[in-house]
N, C-alpha and C. Protein backbone atom coordinates (compact mmCIF):
# COMPACT_ATOMS: atom_id res chain seq x y z
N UNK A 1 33.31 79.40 -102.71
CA UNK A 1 32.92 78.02 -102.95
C UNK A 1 32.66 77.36 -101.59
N UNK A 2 31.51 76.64 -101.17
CA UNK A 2 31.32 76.18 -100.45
C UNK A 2 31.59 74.51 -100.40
N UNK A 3 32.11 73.84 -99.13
CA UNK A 3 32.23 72.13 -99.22
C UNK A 3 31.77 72.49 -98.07
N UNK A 4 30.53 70.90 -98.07
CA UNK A 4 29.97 70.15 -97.07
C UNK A 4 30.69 69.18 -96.55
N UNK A 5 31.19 68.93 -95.88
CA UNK A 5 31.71 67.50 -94.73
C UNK A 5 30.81 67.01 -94.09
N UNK A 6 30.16 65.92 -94.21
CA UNK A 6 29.77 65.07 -93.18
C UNK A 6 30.15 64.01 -93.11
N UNK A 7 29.72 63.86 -91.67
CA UNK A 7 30.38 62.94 -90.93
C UNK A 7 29.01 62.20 -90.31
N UNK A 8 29.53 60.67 -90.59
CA UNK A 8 28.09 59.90 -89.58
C UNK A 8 28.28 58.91 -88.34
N UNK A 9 27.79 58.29 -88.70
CA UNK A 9 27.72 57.47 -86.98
C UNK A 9 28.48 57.44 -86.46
N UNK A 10 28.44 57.74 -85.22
CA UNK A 10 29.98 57.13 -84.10
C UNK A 10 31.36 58.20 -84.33
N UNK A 11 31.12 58.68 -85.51
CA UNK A 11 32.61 59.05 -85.79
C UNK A 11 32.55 60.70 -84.93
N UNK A 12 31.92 60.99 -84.22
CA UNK A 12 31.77 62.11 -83.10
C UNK A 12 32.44 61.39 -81.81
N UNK A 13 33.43 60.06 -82.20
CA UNK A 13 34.03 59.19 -81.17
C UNK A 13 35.46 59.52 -81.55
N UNK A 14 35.82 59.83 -82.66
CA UNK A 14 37.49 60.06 -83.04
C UNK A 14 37.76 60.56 -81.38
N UNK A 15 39.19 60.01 -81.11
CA UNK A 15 39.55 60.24 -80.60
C UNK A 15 39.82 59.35 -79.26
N UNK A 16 38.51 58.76 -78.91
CA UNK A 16 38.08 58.35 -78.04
C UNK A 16 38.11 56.40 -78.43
N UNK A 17 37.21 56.60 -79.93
CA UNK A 17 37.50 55.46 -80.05
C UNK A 17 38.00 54.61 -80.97
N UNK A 18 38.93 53.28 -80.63
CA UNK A 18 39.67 52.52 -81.54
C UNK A 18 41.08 53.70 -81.48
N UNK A 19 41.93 54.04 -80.70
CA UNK A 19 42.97 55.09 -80.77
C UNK A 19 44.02 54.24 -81.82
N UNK A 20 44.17 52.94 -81.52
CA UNK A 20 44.97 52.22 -82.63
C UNK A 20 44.49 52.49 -84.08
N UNK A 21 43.39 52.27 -84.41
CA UNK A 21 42.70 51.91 -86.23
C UNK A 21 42.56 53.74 -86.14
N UNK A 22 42.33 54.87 -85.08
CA UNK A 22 41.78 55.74 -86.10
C UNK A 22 42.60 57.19 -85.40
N UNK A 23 43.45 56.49 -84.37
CA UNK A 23 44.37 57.94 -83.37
C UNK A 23 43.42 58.38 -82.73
N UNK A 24 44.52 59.58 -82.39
CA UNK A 24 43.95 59.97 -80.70
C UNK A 24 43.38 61.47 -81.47
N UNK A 25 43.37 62.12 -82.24
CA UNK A 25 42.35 63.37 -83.16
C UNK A 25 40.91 63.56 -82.62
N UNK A 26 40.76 64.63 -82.45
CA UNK A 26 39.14 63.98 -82.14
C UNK A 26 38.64 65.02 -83.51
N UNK A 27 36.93 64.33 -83.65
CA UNK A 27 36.30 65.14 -84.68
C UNK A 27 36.53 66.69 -84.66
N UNK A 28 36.31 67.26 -83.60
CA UNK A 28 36.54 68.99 -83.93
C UNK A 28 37.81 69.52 -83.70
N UNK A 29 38.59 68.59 -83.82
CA UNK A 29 40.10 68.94 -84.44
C UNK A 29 40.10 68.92 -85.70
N UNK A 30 39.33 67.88 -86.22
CA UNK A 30 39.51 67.55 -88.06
C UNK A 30 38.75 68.69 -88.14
N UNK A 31 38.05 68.83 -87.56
CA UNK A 31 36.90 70.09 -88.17
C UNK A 31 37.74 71.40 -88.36
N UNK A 32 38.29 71.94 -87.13
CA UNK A 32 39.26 73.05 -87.38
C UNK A 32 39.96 72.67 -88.24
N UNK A 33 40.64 71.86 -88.58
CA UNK A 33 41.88 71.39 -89.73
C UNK A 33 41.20 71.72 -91.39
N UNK A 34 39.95 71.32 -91.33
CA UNK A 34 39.43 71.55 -92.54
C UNK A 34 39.14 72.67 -93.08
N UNK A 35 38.47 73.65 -91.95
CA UNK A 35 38.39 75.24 -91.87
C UNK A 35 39.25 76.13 -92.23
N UNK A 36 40.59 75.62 -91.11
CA UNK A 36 41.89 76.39 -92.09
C UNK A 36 42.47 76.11 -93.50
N UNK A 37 42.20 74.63 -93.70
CA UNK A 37 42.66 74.56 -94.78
C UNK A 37 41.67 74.94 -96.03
N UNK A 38 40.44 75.09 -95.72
CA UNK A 38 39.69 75.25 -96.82
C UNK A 38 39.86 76.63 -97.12
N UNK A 39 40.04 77.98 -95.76
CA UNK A 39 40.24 79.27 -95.72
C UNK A 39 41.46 79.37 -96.84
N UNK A 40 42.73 78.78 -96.60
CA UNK A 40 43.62 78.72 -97.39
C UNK A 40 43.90 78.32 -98.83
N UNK A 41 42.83 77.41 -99.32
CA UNK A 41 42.43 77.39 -100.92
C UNK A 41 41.22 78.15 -101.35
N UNK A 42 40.51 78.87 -100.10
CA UNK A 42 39.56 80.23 -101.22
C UNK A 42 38.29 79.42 -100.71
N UNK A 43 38.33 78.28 -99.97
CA UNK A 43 36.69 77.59 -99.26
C UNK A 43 36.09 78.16 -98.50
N UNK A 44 35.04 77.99 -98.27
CA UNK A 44 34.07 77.84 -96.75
C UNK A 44 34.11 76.43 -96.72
N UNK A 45 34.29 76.06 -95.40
CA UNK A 45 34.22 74.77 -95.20
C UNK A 45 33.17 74.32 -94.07
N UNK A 46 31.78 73.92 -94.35
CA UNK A 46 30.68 73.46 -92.97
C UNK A 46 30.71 72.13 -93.20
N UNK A 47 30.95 71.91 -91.54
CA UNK A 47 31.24 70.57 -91.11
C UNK A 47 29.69 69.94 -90.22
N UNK A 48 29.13 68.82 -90.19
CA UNK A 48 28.39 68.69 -89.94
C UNK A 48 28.28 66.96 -89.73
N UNK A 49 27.71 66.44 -88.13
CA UNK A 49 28.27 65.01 -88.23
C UNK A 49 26.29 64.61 -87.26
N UNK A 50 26.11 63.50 -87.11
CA UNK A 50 25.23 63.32 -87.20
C UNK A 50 25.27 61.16 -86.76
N UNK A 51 24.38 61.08 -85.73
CA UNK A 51 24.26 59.69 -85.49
C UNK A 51 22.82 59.35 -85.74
N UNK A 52 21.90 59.89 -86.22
CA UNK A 52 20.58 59.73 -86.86
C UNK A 52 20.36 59.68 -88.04
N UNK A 53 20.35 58.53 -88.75
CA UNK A 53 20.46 58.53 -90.61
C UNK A 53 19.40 59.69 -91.35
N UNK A 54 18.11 59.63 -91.11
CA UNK A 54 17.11 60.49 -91.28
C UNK A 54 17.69 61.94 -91.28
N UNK A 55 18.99 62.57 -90.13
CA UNK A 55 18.97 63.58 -89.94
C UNK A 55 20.07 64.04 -91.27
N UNK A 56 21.05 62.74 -91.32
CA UNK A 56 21.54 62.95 -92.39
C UNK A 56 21.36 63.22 -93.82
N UNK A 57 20.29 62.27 -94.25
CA UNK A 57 19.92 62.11 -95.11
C UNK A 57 19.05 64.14 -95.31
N UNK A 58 18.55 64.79 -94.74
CA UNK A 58 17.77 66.02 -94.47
C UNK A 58 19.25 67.43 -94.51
N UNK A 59 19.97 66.71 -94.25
CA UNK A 59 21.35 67.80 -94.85
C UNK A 59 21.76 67.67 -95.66
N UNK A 60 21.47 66.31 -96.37
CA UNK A 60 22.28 65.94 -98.01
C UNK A 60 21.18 67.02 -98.77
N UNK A 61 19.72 66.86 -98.07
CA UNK A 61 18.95 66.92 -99.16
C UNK A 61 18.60 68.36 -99.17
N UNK A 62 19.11 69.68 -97.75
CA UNK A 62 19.35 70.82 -98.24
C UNK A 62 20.66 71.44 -98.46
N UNK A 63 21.66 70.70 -98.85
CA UNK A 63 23.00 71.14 -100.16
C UNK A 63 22.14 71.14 -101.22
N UNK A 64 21.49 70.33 -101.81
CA UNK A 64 20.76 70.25 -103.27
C UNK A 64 20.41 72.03 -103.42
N UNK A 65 19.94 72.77 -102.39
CA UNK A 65 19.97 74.24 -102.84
C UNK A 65 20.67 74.90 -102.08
N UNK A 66 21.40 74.87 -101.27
CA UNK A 66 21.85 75.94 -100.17
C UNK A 66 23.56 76.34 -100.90
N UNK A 67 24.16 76.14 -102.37
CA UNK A 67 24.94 76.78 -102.82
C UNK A 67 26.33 75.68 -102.13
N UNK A 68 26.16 74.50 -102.14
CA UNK A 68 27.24 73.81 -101.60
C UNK A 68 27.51 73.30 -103.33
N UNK A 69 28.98 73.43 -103.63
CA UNK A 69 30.11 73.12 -104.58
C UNK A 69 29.99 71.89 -104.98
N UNK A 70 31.08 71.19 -103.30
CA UNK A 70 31.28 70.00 -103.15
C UNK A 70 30.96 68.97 -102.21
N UNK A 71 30.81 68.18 -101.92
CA UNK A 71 30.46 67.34 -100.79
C UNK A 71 31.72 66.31 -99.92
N UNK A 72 32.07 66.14 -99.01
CA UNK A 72 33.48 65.61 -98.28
C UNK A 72 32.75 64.47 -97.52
N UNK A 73 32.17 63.32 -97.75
CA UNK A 73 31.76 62.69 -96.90
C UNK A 73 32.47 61.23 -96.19
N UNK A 74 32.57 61.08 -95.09
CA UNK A 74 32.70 59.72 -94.27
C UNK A 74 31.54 59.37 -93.57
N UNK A 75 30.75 58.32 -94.41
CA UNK A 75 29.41 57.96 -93.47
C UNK A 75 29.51 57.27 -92.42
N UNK A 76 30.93 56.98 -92.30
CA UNK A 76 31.23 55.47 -90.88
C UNK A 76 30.21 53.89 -91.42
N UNK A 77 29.45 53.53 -90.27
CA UNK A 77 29.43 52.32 -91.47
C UNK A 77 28.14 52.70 -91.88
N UNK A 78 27.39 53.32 -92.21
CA UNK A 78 26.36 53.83 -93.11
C UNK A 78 27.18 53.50 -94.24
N UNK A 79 28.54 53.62 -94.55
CA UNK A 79 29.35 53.65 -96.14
C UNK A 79 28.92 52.14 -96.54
N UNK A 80 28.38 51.40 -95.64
CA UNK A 80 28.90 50.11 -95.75
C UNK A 80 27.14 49.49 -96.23
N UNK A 81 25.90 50.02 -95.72
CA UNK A 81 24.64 49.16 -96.39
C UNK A 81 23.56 50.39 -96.01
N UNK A 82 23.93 51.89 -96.36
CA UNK A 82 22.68 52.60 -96.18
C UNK A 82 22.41 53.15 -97.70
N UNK A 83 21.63 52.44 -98.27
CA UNK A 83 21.31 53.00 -99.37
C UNK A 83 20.22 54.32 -99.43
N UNK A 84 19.87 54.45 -98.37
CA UNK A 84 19.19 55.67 -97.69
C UNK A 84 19.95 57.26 -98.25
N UNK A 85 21.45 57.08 -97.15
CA UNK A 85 22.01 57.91 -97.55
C UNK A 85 22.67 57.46 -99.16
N UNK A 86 23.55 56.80 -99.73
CA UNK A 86 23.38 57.06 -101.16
C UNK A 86 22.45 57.45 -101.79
N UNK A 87 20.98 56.78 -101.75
CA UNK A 87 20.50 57.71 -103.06
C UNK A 87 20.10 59.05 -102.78
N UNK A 88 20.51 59.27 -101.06
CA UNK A 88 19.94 61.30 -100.80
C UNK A 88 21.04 61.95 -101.58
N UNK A 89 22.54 61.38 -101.66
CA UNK A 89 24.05 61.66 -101.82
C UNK A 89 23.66 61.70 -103.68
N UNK A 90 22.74 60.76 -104.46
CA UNK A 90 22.75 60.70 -105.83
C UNK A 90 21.72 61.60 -106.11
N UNK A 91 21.18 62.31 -105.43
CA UNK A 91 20.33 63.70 -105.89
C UNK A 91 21.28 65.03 -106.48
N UNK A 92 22.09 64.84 -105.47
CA UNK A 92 23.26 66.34 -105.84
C UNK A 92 23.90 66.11 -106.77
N UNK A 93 24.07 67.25 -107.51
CA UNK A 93 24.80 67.55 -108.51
C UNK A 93 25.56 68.56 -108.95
N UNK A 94 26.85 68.05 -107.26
CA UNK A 94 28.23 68.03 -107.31
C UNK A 94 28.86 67.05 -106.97
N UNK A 95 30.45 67.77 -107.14
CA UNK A 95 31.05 66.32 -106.92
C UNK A 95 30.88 66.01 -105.49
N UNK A 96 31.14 64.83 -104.93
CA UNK A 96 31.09 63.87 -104.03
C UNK A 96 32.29 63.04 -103.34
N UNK A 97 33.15 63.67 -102.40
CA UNK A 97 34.38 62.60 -101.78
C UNK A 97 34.19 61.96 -101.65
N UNK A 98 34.21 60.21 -101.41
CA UNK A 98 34.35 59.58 -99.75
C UNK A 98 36.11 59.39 -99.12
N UNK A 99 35.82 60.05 -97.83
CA UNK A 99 36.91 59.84 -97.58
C UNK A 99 36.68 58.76 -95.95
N UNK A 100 37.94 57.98 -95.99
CA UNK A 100 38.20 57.41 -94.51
C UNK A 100 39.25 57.27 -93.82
N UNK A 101 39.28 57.61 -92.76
CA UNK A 101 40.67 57.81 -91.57
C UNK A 101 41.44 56.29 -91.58
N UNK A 102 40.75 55.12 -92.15
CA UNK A 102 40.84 53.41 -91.85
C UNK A 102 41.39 53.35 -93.32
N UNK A 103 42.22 52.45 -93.73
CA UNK A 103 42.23 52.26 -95.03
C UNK A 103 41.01 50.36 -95.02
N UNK A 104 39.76 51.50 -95.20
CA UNK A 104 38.33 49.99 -95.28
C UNK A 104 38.94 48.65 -95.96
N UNK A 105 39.63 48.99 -96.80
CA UNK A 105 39.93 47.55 -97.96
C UNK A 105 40.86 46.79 -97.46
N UNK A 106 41.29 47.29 -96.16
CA UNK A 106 42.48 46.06 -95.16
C UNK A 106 41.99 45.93 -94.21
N UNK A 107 40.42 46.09 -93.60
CA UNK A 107 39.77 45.61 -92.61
C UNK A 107 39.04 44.69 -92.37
N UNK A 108 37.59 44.24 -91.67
CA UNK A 108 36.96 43.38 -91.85
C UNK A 108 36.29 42.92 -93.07
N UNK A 109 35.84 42.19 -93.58
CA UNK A 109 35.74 41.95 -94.88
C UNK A 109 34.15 42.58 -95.46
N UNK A 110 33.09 43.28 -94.25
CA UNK A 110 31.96 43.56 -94.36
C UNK A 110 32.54 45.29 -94.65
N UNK A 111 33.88 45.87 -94.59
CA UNK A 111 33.68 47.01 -94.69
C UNK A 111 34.76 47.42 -96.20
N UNK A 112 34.90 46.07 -96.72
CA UNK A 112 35.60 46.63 -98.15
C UNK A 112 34.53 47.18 -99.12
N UNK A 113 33.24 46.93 -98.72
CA UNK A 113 32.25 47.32 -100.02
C UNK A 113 31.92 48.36 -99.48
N UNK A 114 31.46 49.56 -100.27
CA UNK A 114 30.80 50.93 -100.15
C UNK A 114 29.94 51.41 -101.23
N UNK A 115 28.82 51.40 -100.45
CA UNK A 115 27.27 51.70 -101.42
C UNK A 115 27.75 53.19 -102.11
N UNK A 116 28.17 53.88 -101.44
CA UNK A 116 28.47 55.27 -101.89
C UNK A 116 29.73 55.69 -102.92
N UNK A 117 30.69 54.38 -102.68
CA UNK A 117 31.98 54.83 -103.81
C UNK A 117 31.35 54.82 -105.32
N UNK A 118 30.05 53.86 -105.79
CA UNK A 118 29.96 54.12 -107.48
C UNK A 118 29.28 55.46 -107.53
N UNK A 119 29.02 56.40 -106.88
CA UNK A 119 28.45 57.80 -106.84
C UNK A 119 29.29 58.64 -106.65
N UNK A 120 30.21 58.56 -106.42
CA UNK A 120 31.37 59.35 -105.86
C UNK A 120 32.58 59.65 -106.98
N UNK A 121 33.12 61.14 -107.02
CA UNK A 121 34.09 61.22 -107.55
C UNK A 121 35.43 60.08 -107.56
N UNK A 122 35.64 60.00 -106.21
CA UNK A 122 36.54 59.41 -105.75
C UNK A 122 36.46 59.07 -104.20
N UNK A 123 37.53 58.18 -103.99
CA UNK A 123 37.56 57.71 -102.56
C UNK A 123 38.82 57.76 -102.12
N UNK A 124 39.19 58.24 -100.76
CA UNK A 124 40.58 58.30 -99.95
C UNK A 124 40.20 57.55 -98.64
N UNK A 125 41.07 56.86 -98.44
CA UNK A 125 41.15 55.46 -97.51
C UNK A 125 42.68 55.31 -96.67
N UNK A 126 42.80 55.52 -96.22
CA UNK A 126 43.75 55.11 -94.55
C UNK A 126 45.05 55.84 -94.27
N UNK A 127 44.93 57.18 -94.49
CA UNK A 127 45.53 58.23 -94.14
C UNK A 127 45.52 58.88 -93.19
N UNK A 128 44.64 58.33 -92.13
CA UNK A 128 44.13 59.26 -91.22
C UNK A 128 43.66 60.64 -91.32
N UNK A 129 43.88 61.24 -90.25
CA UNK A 129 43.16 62.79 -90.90
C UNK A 129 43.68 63.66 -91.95
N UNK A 130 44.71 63.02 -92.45
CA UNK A 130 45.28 63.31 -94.05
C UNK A 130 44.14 63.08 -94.95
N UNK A 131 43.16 62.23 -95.01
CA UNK A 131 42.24 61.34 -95.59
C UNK A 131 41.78 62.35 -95.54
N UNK A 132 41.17 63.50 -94.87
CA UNK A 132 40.05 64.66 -94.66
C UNK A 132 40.73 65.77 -95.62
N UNK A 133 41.89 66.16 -95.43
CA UNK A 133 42.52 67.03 -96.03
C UNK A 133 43.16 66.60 -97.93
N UNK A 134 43.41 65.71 -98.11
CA UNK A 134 43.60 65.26 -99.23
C UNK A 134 41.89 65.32 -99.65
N UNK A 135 41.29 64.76 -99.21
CA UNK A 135 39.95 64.83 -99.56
C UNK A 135 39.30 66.30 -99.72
N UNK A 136 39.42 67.09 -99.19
CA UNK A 136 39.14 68.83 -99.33
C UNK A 136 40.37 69.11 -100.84
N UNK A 137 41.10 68.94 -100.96
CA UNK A 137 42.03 69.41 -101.95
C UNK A 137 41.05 68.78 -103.47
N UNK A 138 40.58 67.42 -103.22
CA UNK A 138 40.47 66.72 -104.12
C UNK A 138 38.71 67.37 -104.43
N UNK A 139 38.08 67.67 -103.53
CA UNK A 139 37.00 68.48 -103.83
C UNK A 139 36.83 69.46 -104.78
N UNK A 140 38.00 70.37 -104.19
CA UNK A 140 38.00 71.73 -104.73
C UNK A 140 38.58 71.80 -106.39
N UNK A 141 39.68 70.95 -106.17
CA UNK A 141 39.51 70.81 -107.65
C UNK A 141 38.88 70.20 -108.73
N UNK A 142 37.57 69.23 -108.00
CA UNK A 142 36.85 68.43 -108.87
C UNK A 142 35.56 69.77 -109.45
N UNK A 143 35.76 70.85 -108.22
CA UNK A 143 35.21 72.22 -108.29
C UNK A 143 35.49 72.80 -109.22
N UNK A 144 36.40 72.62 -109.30
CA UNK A 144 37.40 74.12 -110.38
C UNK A 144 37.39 73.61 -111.92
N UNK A 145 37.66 72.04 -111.78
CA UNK A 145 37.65 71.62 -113.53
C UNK A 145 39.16 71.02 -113.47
């Protein structure tokens, strides 16, 4: 079974930036974290992050055949007014995470809404990189039934 993770704007900054709202982790730590853990429930796990919406939107739109399951996504604030990436994200037909390291719904008030949560299985919010891993668990079994 294959899961897609992506990751969008800025968030190739974990680590670096906001160490208060998002820790000191950087992205290809979560990335290894996801790898092992996906190895360990029977996954492949490809991780893939991206600060060009277009480029994103062109990886949503080859999962549609390349044998991806599930989808693990944090768009950063793309979550927040790219309907771009939602409707590339409402082509596939699998399930769909969103997950975020922030819990969004106790932040600024422009980042409680998400174009992508009514498309989405579900959403995980302010766990930090628990948020990634709860989110892979929650994939695989939206996989399995």
């Amino acid at each position: 079974m294959k899961i897609l993770t992506l990751n969008g704007i800025n968030l190739n900054m974990f680590g670096k930036r906001d160490p208060a709202q998002y820790g000191t982790t950087t992205l290809a730590e979560i990335d290894a974290r996801l790898v092992a853990l996906g190895k360990e429930l029977g996954a492949e796990v490809e991780c893939f992050q991206t600060n060009i919406e277009g480029e994103m939107a062109e990886r949503i739109h080859h999962a549609h055949s390349d044998g991806t399951a599930a989808v693990l996504i944090n768009a950063g604030a793309w979550t927040h007014y790219s309907y771009g990436i939602r409707d590339a994200l409402a082509i596939l037909q699998c399930p769909i995470i969103e997950v975020h390291m922030s819990n969004i719904h106790a932040r600024e008030e422009f980042r409680h809404h998400s174009v992508i949560a009514p498309i989405a299985k579900g959403q995980i919010a302010g766990f930090g990189v628990d948020s990634y891993l709860l989110g892979l668990r929650a994939a695989i079994s939206a996989v399995k039934g």
